[in-house]
Protein backbone atom coordinates (compact mmCIF):
# COMPACT_ATOMS: atom_id res chain seq x y z
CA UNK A 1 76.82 -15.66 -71.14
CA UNK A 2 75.53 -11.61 -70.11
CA UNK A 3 72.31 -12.75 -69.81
CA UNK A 4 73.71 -16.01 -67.19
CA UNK A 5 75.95 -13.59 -65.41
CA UNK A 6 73.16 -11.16 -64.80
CA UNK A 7 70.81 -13.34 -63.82
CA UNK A 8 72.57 -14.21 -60.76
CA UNK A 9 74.59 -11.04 -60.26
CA UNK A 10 71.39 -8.68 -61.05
CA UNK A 11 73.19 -7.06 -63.68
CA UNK A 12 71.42 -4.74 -66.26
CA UNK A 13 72.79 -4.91 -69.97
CA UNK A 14 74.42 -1.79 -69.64
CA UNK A 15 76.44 -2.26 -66.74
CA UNK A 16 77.56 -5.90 -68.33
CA UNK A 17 79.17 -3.86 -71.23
CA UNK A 18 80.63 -1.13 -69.31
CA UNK A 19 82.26 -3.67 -66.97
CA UNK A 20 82.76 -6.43 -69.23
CA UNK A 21 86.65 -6.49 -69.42
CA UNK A 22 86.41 -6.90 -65.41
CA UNK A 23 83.81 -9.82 -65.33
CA UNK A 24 85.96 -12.03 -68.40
CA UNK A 25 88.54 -11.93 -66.05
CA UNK A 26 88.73 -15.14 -63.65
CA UNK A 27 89.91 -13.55 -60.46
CA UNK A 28 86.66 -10.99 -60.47
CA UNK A 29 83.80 -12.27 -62.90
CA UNK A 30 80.65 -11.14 -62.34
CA UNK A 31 80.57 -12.27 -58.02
CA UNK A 32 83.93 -9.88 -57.81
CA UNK A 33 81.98 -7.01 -59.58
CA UNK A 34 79.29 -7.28 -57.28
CA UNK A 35 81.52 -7.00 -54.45
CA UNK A 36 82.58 -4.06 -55.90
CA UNK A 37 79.33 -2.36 -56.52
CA UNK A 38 78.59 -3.27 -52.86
CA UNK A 39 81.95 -1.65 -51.71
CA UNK A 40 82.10 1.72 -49.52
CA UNK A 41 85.38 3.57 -50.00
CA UNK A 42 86.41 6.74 -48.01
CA UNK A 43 89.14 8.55 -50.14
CA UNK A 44 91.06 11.36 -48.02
CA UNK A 45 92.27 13.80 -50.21
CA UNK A 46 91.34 15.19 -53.57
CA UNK A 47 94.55 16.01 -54.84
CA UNK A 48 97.84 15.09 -56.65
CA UNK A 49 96.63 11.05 -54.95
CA UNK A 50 93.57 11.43 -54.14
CA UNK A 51 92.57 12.48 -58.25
CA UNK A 52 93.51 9.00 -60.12
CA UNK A 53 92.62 7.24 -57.42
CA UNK A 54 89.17 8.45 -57.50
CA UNK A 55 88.53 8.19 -60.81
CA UNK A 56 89.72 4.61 -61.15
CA UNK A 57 87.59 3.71 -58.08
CA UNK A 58 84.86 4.93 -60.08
CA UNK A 59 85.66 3.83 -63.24
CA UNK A 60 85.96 0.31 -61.47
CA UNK A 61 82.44 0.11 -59.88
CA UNK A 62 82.77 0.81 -56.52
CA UNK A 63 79.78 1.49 -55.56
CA UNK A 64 79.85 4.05 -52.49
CA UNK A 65 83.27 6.50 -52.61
CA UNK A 66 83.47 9.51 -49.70
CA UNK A 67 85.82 12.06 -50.28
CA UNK A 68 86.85 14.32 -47.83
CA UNK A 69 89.03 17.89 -48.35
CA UNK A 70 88.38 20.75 -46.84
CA UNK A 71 90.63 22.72 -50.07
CA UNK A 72 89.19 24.65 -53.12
CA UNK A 73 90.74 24.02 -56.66
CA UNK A 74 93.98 26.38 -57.66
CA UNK A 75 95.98 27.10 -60.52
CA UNK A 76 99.11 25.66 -58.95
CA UNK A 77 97.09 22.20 -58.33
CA UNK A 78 96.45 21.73 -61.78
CA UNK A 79 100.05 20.10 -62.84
CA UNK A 80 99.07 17.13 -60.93
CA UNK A 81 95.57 16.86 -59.88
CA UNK A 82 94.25 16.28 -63.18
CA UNK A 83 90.50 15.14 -61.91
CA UNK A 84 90.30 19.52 -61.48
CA UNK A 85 89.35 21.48 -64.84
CA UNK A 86 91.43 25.29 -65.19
CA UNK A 87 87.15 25.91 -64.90
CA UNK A 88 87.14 24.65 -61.43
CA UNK A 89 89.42 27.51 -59.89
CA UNK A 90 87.71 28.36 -56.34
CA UNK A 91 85.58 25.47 -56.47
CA UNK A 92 85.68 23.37 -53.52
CA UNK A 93 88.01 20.01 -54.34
CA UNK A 94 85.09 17.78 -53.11
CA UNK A 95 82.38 19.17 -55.86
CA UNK A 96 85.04 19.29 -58.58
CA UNK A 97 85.59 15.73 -57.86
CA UNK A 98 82.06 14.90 -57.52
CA UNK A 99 81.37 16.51 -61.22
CA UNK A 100 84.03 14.75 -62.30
CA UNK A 101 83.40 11.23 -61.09
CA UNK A 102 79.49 11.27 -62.50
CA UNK A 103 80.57 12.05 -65.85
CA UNK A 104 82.78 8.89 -65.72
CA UNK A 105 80.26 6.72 -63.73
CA UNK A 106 76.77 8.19 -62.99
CA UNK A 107 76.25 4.65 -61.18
CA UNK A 108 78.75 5.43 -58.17
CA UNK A 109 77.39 7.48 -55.28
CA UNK A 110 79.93 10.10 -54.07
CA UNK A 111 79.73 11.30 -50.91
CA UNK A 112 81.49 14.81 -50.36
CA UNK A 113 82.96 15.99 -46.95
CA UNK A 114 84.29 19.91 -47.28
CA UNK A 115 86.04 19.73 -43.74
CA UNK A 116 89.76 18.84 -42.71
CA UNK A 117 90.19 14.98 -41.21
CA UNK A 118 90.37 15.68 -37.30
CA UNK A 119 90.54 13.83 -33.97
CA UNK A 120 87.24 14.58 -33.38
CA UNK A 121 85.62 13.42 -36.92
CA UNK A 122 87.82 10.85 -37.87
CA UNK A 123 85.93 7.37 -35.99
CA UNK A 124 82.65 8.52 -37.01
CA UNK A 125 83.87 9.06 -41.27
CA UNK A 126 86.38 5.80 -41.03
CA UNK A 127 83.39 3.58 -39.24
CA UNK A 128 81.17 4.18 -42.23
CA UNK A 129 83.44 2.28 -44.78
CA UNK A 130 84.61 -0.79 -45.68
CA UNK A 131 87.84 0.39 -46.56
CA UNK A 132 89.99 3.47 -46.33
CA UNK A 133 92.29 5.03 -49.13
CA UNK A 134 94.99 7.99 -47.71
CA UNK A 135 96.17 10.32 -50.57
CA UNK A 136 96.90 13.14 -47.87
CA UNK A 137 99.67 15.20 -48.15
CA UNK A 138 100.92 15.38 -44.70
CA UNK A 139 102.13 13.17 -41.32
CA UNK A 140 99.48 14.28 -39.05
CA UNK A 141 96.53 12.59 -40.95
CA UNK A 142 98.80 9.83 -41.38
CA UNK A 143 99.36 9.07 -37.82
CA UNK A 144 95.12 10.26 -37.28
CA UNK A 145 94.47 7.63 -40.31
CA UNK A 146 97.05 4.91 -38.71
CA UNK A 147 95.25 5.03 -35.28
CA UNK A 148 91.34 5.54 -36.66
CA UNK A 149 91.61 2.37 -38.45
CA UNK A 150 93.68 -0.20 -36.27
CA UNK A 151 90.90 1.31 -33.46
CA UNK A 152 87.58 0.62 -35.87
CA UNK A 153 89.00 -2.63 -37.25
CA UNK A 154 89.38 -1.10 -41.52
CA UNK A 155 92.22 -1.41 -43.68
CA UNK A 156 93.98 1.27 -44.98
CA UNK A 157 95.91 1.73 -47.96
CA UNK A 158 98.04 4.76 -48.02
CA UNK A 159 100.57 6.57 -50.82
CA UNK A 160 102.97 9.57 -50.23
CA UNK A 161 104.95 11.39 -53.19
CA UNK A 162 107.47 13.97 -52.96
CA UNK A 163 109.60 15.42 -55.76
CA UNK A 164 110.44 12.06 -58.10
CA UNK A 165 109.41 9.24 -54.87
CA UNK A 166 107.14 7.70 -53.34
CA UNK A 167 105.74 5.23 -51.45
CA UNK A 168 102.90 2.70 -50.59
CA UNK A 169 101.58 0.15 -48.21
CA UNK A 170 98.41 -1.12 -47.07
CA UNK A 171 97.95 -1.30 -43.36
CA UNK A 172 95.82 -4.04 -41.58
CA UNK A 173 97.53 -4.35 -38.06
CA UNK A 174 93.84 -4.90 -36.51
CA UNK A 175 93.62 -8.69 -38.39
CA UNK A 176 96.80 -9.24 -35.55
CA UNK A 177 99.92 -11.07 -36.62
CA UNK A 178 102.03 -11.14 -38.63
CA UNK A 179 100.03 -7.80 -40.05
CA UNK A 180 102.32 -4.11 -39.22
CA UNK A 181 101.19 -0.68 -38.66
CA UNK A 182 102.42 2.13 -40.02
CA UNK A 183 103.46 3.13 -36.35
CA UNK A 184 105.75 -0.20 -36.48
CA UNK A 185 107.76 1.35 -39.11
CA UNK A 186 107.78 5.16 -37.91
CA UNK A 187 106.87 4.86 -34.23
CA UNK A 188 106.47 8.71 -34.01
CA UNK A 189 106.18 11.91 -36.90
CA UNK A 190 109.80 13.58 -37.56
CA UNK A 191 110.58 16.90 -36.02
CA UNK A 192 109.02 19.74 -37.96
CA UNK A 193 110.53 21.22 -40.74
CA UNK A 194 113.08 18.09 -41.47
CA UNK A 195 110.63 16.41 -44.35
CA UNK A 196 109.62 19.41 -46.74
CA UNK A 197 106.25 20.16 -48.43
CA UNK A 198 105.28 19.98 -52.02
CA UNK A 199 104.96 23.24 -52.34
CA UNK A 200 108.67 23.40 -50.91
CA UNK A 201 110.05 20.62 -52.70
CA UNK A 202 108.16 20.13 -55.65
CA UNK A 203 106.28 16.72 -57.16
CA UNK A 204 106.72 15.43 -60.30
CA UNK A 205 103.18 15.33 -61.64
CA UNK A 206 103.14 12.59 -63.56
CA UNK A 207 103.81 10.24 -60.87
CA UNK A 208 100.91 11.32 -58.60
CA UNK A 209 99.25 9.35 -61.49
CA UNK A 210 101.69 6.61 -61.35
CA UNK A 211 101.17 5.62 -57.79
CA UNK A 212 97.29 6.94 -57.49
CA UNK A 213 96.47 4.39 -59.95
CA UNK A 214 98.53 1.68 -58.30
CA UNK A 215 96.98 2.95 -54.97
CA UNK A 216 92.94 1.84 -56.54
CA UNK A 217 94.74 -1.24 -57.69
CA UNK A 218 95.44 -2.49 -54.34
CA UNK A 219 92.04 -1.05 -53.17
CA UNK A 220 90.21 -2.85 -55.75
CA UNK A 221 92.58 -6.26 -54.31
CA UNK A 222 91.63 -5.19 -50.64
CA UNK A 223 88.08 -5.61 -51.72
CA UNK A 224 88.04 -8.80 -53.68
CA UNK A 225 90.36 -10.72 -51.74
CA UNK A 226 92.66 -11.61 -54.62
CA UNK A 227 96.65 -11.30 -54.99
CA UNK A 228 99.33 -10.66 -52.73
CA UNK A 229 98.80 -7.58 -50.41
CA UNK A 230 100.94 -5.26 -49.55
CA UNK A 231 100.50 -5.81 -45.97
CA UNK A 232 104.08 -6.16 -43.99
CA UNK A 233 105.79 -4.61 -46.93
CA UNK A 234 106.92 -0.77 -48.35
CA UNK A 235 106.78 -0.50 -52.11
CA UNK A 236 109.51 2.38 -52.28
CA UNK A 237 109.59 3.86 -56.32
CA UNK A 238 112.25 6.17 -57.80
CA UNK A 239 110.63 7.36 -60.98
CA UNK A 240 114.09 9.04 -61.30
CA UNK A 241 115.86 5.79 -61.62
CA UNK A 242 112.61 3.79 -62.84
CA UNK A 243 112.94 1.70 -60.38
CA UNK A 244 110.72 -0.11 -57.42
CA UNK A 245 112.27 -1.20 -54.03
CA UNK A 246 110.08 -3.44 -52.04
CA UNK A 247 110.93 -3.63 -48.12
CA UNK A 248 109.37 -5.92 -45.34
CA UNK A 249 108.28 -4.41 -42.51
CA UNK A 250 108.10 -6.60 -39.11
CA UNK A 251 105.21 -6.25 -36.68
CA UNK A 252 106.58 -4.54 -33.31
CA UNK A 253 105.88 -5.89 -29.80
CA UNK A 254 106.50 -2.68 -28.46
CA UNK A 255 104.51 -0.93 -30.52
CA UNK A 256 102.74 1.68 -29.37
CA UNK A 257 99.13 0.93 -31.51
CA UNK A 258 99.04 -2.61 -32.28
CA UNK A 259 101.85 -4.17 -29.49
CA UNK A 260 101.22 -6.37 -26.78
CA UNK A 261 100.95 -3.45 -24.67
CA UNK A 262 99.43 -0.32 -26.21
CA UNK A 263 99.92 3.06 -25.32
CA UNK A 264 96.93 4.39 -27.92
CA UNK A 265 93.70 2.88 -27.44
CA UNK A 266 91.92 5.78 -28.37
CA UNK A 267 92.71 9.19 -30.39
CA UNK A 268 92.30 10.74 -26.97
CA UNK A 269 95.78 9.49 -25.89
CA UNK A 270 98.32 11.48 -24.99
CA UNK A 271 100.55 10.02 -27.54
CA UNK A 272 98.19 10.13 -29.91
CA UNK A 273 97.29 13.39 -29.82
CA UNK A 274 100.77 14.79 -29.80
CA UNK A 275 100.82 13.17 -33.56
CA UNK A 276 98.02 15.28 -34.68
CA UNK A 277 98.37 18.18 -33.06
CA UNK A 278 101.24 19.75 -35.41
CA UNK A 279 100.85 19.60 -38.99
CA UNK A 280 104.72 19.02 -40.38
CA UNK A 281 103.94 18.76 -44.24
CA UNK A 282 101.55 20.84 -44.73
């Protein structure tokens, strides 16, 4: 059966057995792990998110993963971002995760980007992926992420935490209706200082793992076209409470990205900008 699958997929006997448990099952096989070897990823943020996401990405097969963070590794990141070593103190967050990543796959190419997401950089990184993964920690690359992808046509998947919640979504607005944005549900960011920081609040650390993992999960489902996507819906968790809320989210006319009548139609926009300019959660 290797030798059939590899054949037609081009598989060497080494990368049969390390993804064998993904190619016996029926929804991937060996034409799913292709598609995943074939897959570019841009991951923002190599933190608390951005860490098991990463390394399940990898572990997965995905062939091509940026990852862009403009932070170096510190002691108080260590609770949660468990892809950074106590060793790694000072070290950028992009080579830590790049060290990382090739001792769990050598066979994914990781493509570091030691800057902060911008305006002015954001079209030019999103364009070069298939797919887009936010584990960033505040609402002004949220918005910047929202608006990059509706504009170059990729679908985003995005995760927040704070203290014991969190939250996830995948956004695809630019495949038209009945698809949302994230700017459906939250038109505009909230005033500064009413939604604290980590640092402020506090994050349980555990749960970063919970939902970065759940995060590649419906990556990995973005890329082989299988399941039900998150698309149109919030998946709201209370690790408190163990439990998982799951709201639908309707597409607005008058929205300003994706409506009939759009206000953004390039990060340039007024409106636009005045989402990025402010970082409220930092």
């Amino acid at each position: 059966m290797w030798r059939a699958i590899s054949a037609g997929m081009d598989f060497t006997e080494a990368q049969l057995q390390r993804y064998a448990r993904h190619i016996i099952l029926p929804e991937i096989g060996g034409i799913g792990q292709a598609k995943l070897r074939q897959a570019k990823v841009l991951v923002v943020g190599a933190g608390g998110l951005g860490a098991p996401l990463l390394q399940y990405l990898a572990a997965a097969g995905i062939g091509t993963l940026g990852v862009i963070d403009h932070d170096t590794v510190s002691l108080s990141n260590l609770q949660r971002q468990v892809i950074h070593r106590t060793a790694d103190l000072g070290v950028r967050k992009v080579d830590s995760a790049r060290r990382a990543l090739a001792e769990i796959n050598p066979e994914c190419e990781v493509i570091t980007i030691a800057e902060r997401l911008t305006a002015d950089n954001a079209m030019a990184l999103v364009q070069g992926y298939d797919i887009v993964a936010d584990g960033s920690d505040n609402f002004a690359t949220r918005y910047l992420l929202t608006d990059a992808c509706f504009l170059a046509r990729r679908t985003l998947v995005a995760a927040a935490i704070l203290r014991f919640e969190a939250q996830l979504s995948t956004w695809k607005a630019h495949l038209g209706a009945p698809h949302p944005c994230y700017r459906c549900l939250f038109p505009e960011p909230p005033p500064p200082d009413s939604v604290p920081s980590c640092a402020a609040a506090g994050v349980l650390g555990a749960m970063a793992g919970t939902i970065g993992a759940w995060q590649a999960t419906e990556v990995v489902k973005e890329i082989l076209g299988v399941g039900d996507s998150l698309s149109g819906t919030l998946l709201l968790y209370d690790a408190l409470g163990a439990q998982v809320e799951r709201l639908e989210i309707q597409k607005r006319d008058d929205c300003p990205l994706c409506g009939a009548h759009p206000k953004i139609t390039s990060l340039d926009a007024p409106l636009a900008r005045a989402s990025y300019d402010e970082v409220y959660c930092g």
